[in-house]
Protein backbone atom coordinates (compact mmCIF):
# COMPACT_ATOMS: atom_id res chain seq x y z
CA UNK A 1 0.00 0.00 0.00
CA UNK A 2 1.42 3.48 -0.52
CA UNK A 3 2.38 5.39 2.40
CA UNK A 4 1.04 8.25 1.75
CA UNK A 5 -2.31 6.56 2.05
CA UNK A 6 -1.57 4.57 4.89
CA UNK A 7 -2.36 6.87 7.70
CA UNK A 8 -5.48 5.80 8.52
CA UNK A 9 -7.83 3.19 7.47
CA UNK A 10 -11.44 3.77 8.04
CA UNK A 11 -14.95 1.41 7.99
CA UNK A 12 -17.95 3.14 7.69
CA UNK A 13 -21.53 1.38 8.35
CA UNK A 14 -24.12 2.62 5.36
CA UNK A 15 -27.99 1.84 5.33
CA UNK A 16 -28.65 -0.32 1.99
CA UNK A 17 -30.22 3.22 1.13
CA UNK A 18 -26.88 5.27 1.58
CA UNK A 19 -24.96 2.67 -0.21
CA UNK A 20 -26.93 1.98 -3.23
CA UNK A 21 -26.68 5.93 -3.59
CA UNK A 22 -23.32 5.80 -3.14
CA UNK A 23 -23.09 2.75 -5.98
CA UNK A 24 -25.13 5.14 -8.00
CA UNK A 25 -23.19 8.25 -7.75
CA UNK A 26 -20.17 6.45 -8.36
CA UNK A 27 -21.17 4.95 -11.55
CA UNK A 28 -22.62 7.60 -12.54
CA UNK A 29 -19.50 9.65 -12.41
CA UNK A 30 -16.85 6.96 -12.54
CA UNK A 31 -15.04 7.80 -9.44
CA UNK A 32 -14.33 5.30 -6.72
CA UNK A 33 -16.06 5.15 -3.73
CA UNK A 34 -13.13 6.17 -1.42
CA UNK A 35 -12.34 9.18 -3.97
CA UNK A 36 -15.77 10.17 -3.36
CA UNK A 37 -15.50 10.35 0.14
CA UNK A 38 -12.20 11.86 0.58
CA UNK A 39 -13.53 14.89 -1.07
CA UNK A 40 -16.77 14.89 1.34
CA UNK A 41 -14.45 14.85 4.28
CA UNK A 42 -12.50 17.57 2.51
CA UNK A 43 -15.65 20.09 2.22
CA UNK A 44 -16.36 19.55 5.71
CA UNK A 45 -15.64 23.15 7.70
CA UNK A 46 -13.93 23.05 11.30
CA UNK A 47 -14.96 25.52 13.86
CA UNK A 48 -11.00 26.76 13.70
CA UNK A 49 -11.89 27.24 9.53
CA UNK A 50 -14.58 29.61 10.88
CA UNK A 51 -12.83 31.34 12.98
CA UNK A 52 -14.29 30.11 16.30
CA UNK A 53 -13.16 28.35 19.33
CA UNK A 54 -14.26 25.18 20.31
């Protein structure tokens, strides 16, 4: 595995609901599940990205 991926490995539970939408999305756009997520957890804002203090 490479490295630079190898930082943490994650296992999400999905309702049959949220994974078939998943499925969907994915080949619907022809991106890979874990690409797709990535990028969700990327667009998530912190409080510290909005300038508050937890």
């Amino acid at each position: 595995m490479n490295k630079k991926w190898a930082a943490k490995r994650l296992t999400i539970n999905l309702t049959s609901s949220e994974a078939q939408k998943l499925e969907l999305y994915c080949s619907t756009t022809g991106r890979p599940a874990t690409d797709v997520i990535r990028e969700l957890i990327r667009s998530l804002s912190t409080l510290e990205e909005k300038g508050l203090q937890a």
